[in-house]
PDB file of N, CA and C in Angstrom:
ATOM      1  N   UNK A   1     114.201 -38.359   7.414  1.00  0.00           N
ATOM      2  CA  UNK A   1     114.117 -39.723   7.000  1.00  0.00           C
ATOM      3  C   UNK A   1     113.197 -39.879   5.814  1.00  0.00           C
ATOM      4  N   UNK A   2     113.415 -40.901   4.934  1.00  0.00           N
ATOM      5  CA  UNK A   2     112.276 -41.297   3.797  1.00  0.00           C
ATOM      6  C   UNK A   2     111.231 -42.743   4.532  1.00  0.00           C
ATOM      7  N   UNK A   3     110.855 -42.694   4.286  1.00  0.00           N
ATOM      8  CA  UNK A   3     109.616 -43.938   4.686  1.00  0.00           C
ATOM      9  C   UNK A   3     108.898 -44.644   3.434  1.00  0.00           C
ATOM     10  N   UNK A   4     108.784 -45.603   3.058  1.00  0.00           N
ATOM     11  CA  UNK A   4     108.095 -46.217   2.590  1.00  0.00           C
ATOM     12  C   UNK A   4     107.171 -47.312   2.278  1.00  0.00           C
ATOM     13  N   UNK A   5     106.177 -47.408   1.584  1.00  0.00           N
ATOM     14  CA  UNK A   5     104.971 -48.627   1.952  1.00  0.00           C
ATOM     15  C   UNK A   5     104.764 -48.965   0.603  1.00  0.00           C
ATOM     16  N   UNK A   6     104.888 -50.250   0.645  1.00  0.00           N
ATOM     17  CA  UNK A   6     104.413 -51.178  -0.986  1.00  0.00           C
ATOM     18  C   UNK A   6     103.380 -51.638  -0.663  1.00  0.00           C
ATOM     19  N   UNK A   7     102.191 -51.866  -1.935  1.00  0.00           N
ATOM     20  CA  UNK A   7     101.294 -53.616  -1.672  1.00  0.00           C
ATOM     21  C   UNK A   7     101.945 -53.757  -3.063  1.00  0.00           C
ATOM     22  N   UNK A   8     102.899 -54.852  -2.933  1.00  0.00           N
ATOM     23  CA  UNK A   8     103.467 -55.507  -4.438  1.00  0.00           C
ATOM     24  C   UNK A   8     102.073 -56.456  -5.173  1.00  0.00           C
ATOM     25  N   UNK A   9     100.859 -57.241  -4.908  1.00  0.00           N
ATOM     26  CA  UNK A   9     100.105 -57.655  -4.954  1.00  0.00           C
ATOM     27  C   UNK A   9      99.398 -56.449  -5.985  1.00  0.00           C
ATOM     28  N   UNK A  10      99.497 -55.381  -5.715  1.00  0.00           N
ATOM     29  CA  UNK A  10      98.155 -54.352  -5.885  1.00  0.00           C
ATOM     30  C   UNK A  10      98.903 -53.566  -7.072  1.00  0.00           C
ATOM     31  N   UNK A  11     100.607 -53.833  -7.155  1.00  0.00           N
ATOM     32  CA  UNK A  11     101.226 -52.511  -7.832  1.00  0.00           C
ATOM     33  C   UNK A  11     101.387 -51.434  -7.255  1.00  0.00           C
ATOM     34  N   UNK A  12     101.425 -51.229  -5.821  1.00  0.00           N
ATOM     35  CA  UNK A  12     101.282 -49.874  -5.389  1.00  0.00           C
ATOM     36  C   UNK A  12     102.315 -49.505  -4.515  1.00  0.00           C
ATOM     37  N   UNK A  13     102.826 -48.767  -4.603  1.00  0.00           N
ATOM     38  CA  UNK A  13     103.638 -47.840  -3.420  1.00  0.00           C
ATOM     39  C   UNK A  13     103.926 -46.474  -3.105  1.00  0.00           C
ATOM     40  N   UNK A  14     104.504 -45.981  -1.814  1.00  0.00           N
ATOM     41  CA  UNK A  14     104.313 -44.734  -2.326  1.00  0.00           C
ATOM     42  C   UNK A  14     105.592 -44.059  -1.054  1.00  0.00           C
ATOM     43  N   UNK A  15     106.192 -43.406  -1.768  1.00  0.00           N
ATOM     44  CA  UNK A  15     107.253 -42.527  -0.525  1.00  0.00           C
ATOM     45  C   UNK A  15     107.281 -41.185  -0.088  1.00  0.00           C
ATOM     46  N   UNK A  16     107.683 -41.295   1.241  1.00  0.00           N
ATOM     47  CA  UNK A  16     107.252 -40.189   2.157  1.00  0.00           C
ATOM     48  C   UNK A  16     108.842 -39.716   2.349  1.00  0.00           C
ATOM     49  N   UNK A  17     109.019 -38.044   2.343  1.00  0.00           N
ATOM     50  CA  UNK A  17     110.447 -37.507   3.027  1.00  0.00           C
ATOM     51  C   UNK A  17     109.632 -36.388   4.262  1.00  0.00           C
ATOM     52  N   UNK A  18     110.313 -36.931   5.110  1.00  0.00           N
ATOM     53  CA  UNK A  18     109.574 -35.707   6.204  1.00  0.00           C
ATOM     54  C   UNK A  18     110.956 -35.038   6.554  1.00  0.00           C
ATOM     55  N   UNK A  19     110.830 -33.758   6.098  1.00  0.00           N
ATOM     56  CA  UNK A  19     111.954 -32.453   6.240  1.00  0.00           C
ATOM     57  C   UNK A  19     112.931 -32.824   7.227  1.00  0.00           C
ATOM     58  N   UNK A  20     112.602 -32.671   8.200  1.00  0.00           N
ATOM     59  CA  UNK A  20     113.430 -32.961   9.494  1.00  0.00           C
ATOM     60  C   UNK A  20     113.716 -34.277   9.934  1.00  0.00           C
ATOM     61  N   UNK A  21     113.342 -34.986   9.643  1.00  0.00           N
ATOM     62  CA  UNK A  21     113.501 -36.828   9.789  1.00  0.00           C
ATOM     63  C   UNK A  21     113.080 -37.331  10.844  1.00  0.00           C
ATOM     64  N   UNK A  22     112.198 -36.543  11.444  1.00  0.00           N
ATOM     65  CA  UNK A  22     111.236 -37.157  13.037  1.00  0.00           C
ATOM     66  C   UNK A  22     110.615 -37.764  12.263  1.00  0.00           C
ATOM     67  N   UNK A  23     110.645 -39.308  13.194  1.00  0.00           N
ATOM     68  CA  UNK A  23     109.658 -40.287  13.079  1.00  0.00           C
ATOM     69  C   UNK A  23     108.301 -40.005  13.652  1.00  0.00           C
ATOM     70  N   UNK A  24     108.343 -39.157  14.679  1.00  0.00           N
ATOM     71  CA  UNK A  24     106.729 -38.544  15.007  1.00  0.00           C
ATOM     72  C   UNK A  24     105.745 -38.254  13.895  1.00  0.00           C
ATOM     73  N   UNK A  25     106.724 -37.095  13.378  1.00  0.00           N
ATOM     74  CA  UNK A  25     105.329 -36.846  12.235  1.00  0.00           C
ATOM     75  C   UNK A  25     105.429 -37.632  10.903  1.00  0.00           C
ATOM     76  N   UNK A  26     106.045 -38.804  10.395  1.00  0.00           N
ATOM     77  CA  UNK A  26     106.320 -39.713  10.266  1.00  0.00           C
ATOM     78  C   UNK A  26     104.775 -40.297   9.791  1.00  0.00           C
ATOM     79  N   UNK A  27     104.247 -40.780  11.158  1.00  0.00           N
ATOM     80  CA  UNK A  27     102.963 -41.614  11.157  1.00  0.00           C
ATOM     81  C   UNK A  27     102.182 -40.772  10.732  1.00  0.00           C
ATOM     82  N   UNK A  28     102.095 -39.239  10.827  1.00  0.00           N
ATOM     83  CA  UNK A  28     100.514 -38.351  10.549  1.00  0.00           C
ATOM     84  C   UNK A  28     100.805 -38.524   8.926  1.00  0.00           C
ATOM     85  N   UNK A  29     102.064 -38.224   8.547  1.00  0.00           N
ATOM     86  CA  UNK A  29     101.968 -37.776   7.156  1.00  0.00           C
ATOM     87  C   UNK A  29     101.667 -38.857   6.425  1.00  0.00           C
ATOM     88  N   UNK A  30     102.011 -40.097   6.593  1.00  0.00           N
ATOM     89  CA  UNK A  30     101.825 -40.883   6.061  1.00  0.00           C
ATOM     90  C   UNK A  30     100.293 -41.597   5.920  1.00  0.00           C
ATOM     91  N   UNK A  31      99.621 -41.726   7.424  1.00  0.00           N
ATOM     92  CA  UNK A  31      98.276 -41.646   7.157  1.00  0.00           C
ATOM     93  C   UNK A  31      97.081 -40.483   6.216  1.00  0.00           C
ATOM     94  N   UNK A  32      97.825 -39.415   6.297  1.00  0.00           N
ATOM     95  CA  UNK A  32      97.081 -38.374   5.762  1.00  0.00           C
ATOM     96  C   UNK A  32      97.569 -38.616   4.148  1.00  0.00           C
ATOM     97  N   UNK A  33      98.288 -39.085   3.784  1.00  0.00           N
ATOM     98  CA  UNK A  33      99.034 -39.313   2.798  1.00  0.00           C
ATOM     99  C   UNK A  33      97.818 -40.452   1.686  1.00  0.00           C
ATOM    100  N   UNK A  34      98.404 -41.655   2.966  1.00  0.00           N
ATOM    101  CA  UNK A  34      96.933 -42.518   2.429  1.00  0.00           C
ATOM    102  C   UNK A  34      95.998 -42.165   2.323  1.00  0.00           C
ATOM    103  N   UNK A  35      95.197 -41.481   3.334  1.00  0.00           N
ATOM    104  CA  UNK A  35      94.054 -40.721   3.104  1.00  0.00           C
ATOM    105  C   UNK A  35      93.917 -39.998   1.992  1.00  0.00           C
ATOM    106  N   UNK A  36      94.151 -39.236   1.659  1.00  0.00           N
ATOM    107  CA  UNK A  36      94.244 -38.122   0.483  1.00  0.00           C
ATOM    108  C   UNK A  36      94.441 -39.249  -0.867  1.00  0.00           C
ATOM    109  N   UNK A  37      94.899 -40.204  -1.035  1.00  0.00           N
ATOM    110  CA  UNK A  37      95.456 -41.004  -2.238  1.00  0.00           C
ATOM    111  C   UNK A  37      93.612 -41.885  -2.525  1.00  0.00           C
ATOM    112  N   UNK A  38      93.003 -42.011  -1.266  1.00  0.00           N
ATOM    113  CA  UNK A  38      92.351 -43.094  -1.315  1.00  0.00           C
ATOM    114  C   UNK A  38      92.573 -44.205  -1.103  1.00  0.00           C
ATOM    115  N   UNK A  39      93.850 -44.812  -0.387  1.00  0.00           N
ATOM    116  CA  UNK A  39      94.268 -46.201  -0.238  1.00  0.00           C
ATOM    117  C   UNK A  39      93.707 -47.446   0.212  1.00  0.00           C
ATOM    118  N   UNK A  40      93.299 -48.459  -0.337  1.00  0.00           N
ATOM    119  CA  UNK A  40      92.288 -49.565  -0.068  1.00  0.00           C
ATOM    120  C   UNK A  40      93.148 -49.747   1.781  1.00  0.00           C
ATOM    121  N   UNK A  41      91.924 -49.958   2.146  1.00  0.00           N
ATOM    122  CA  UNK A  41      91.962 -50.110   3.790  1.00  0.00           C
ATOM    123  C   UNK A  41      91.846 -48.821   4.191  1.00  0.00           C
ATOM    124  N   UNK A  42      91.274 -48.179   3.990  1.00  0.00           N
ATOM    125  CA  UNK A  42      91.723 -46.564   4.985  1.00  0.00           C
ATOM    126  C   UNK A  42      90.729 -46.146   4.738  1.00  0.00           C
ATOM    127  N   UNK A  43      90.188 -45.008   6.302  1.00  0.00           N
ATOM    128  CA  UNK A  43      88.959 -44.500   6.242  1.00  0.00           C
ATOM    129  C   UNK A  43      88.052 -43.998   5.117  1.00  0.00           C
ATOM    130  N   UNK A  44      89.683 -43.340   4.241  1.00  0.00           N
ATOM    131  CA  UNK A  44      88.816 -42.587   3.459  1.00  0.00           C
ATOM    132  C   UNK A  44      88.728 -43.100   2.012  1.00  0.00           C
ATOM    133  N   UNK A  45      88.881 -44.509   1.615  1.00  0.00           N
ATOM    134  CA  UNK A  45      88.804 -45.194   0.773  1.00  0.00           C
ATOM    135  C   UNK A  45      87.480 -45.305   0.534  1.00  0.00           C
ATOM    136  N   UNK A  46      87.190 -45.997  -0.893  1.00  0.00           N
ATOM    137  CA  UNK A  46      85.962 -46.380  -1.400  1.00  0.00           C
ATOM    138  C   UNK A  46      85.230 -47.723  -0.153  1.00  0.00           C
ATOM    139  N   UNK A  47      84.202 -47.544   0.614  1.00  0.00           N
ATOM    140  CA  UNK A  47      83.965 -48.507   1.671  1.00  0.00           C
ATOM    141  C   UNK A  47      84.836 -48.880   2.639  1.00  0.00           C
ATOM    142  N   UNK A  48      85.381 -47.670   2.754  1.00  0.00           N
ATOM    143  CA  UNK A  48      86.376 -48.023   4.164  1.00  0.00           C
ATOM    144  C   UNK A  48      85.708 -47.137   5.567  1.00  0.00           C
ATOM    145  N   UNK A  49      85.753 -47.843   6.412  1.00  0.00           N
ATOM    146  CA  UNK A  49      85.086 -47.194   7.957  1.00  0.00           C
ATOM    147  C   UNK A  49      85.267 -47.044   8.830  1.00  0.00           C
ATOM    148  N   UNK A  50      85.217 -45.454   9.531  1.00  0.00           N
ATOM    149  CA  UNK A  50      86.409 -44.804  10.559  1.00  0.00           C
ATOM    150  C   UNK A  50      86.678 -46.048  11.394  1.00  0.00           C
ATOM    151  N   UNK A  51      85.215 -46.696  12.026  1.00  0.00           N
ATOM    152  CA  UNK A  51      85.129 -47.428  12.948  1.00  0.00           C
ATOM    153  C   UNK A  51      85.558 -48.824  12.972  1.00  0.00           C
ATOM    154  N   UNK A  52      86.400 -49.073  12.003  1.00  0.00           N
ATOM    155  CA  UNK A  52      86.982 -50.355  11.475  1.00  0.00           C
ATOM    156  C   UNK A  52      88.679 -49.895  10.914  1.00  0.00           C
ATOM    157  N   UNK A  53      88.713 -48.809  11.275  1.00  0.00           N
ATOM    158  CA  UNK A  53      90.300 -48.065  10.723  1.00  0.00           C
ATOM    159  C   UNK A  53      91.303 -48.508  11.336  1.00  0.00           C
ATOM    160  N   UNK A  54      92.118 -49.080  10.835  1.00  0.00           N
ATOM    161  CA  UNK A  54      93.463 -49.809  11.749  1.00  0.00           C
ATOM    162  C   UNK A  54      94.409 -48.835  12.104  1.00  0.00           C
ATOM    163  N   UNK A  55      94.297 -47.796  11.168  1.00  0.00           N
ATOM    164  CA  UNK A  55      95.202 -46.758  10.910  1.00  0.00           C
ATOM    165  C   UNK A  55      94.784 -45.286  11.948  1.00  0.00           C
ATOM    166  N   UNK A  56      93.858 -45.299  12.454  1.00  0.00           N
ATOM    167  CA  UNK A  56      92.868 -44.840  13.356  1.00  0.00           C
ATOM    168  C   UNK A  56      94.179 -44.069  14.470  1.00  0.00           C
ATOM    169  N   UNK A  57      94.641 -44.830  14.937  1.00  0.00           N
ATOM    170  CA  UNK A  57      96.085 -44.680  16.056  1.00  0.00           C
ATOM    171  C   UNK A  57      97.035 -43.751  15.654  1.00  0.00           C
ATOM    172  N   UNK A  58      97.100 -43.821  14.430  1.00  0.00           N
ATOM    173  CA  UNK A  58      98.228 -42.999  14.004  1.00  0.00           C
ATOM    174  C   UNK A  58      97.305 -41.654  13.728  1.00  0.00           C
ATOM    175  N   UNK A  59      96.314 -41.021  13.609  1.00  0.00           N
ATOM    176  CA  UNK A  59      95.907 -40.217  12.895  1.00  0.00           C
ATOM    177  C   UNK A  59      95.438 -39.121  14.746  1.00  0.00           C
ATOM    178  N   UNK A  60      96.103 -37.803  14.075  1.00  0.00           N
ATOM    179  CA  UNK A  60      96.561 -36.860  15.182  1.00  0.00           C
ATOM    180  C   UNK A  60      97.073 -38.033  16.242  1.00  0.00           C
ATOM    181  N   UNK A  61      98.138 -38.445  16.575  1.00  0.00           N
ATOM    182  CA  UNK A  61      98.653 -39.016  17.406  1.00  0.00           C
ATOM    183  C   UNK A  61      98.720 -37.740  18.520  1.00  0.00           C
ATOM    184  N   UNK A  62      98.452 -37.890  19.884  1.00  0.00           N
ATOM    185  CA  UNK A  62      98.411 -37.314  21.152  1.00  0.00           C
ATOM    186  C   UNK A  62     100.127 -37.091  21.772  1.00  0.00           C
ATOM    187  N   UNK A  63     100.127 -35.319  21.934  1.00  0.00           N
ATOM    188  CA  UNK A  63     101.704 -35.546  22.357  1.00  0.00           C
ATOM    189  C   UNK A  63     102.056 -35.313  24.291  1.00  0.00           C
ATOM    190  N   UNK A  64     102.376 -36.070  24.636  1.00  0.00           N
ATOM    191  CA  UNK A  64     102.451 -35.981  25.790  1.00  0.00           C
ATOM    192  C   UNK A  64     103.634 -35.596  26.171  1.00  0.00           C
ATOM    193  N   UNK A  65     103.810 -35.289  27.788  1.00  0.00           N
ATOM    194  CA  UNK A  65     104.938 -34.317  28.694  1.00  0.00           C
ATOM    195  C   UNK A  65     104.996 -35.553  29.489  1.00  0.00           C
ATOM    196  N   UNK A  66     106.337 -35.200  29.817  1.00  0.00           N
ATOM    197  CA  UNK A  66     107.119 -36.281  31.002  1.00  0.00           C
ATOM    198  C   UNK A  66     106.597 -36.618  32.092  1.00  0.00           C
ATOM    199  N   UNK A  67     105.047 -36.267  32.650  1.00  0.00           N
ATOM    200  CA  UNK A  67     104.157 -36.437  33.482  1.00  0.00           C
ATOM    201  C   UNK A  67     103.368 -37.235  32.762  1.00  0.00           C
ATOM    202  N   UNK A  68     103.443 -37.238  31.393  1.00  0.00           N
ATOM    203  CA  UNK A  68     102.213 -38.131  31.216  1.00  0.00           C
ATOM    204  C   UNK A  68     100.958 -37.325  30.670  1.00  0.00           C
ATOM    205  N   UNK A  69     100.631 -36.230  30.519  1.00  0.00           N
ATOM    206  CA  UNK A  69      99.641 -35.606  30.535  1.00  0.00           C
ATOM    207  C   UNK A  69     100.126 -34.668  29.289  1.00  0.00           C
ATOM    208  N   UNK A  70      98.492 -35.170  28.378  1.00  0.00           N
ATOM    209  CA  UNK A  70      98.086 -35.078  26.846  1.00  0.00           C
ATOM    210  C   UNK A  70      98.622 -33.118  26.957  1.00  0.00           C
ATOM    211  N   UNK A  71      99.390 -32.825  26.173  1.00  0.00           N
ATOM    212  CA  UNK A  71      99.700 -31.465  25.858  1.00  0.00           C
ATOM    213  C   UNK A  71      99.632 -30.802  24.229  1.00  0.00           C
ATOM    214  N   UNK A  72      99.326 -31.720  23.335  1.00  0.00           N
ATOM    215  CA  UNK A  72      98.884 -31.459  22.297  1.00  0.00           C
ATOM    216  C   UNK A  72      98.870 -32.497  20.892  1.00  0.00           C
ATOM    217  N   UNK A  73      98.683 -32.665  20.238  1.00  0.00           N
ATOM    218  CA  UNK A  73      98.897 -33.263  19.091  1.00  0.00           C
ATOM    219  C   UNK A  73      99.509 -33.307  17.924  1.00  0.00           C
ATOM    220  N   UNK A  74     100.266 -34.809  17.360  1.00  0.00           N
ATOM    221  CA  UNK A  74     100.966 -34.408  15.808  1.00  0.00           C
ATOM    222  C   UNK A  74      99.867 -34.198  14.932  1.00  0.00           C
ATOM    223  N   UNK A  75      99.875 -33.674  14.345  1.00  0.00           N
ATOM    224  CA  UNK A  75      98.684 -33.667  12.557  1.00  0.00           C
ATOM    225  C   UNK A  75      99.510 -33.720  11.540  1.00  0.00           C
ATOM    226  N   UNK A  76      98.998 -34.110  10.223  1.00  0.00           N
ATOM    227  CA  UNK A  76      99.799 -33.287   9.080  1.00  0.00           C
ATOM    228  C   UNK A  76      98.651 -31.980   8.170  1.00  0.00           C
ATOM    229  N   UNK A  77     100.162 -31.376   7.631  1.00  0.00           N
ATOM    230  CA  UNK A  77      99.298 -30.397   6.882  1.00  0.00           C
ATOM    231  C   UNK A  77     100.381 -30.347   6.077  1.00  0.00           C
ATOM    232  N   UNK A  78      99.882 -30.328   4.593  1.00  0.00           N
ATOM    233  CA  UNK A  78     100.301 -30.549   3.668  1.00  0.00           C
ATOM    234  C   UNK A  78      99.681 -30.573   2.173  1.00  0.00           C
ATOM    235  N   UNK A  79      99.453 -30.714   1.426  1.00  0.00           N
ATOM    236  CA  UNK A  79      98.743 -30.640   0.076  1.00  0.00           C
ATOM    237  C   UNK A  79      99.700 -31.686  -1.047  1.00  0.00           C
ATOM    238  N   UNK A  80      99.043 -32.817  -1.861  1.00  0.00           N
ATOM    239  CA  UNK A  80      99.623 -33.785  -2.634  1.00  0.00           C
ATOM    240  C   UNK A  80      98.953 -32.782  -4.007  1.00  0.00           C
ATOM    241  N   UNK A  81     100.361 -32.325  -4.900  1.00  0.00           N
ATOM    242  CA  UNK A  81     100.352 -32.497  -5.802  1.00  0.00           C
ATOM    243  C   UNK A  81      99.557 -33.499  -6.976  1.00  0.00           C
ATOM    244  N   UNK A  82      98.830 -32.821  -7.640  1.00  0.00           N
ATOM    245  CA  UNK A  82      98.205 -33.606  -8.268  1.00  0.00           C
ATOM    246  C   UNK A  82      98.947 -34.687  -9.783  1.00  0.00           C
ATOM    247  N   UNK A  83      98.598 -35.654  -9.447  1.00  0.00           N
ATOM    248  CA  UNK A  83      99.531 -36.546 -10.170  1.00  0.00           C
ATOM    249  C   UNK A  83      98.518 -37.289 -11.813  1.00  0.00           C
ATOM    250  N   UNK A  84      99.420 -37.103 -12.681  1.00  0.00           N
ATOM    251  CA  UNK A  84      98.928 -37.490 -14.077  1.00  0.00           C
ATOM    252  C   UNK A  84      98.639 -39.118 -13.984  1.00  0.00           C
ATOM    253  N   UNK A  85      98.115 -39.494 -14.318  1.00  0.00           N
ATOM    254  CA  UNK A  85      97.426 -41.293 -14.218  1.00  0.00           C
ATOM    255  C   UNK A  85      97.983 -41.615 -15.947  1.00  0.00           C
TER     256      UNK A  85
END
């Protein structure tokens, strides 16, 4: 699947293809995505704070078994090309 997020306000957007088209890892890449960019609102923005992170939920999302019981986690791993401004 492709995914994508605008702030039309800000000029900004940015698109995600995750290989296989699970929406699972979906949410990591895309937070790690923001992260890595610096995106206003996000931990790792200029004055942004884990403990105020909305985005917090999505980041290693917890993968659970049909019992219910935590068996490991999504992450992303990945590296953004560095982009000309």
């Amino acid at each position: 699947g492709v995914y994508a997020v605008a702030v039309p306000e800000r000029g900004l957007g940015l698109a995600l293809k995750v290989e296989d088209g699970a929406w699972r890892a979906a949410d990591a890449a895309l937070v790690a995505a923001l992260d890595r960019l610096g995106w206003p609102g996000t931990a790792a923005s200029p004055g942004g704070a884990p403990e105020s992170d909305p985005l917090a939920p999505f980041r290693n999302a917890e993968v659970r078994n049909t019992r219910g019981e935590a068996v490991g986690y999504v992450a992303a791993d990945f590296e953004l090309p560095e982009m000309p401004c």
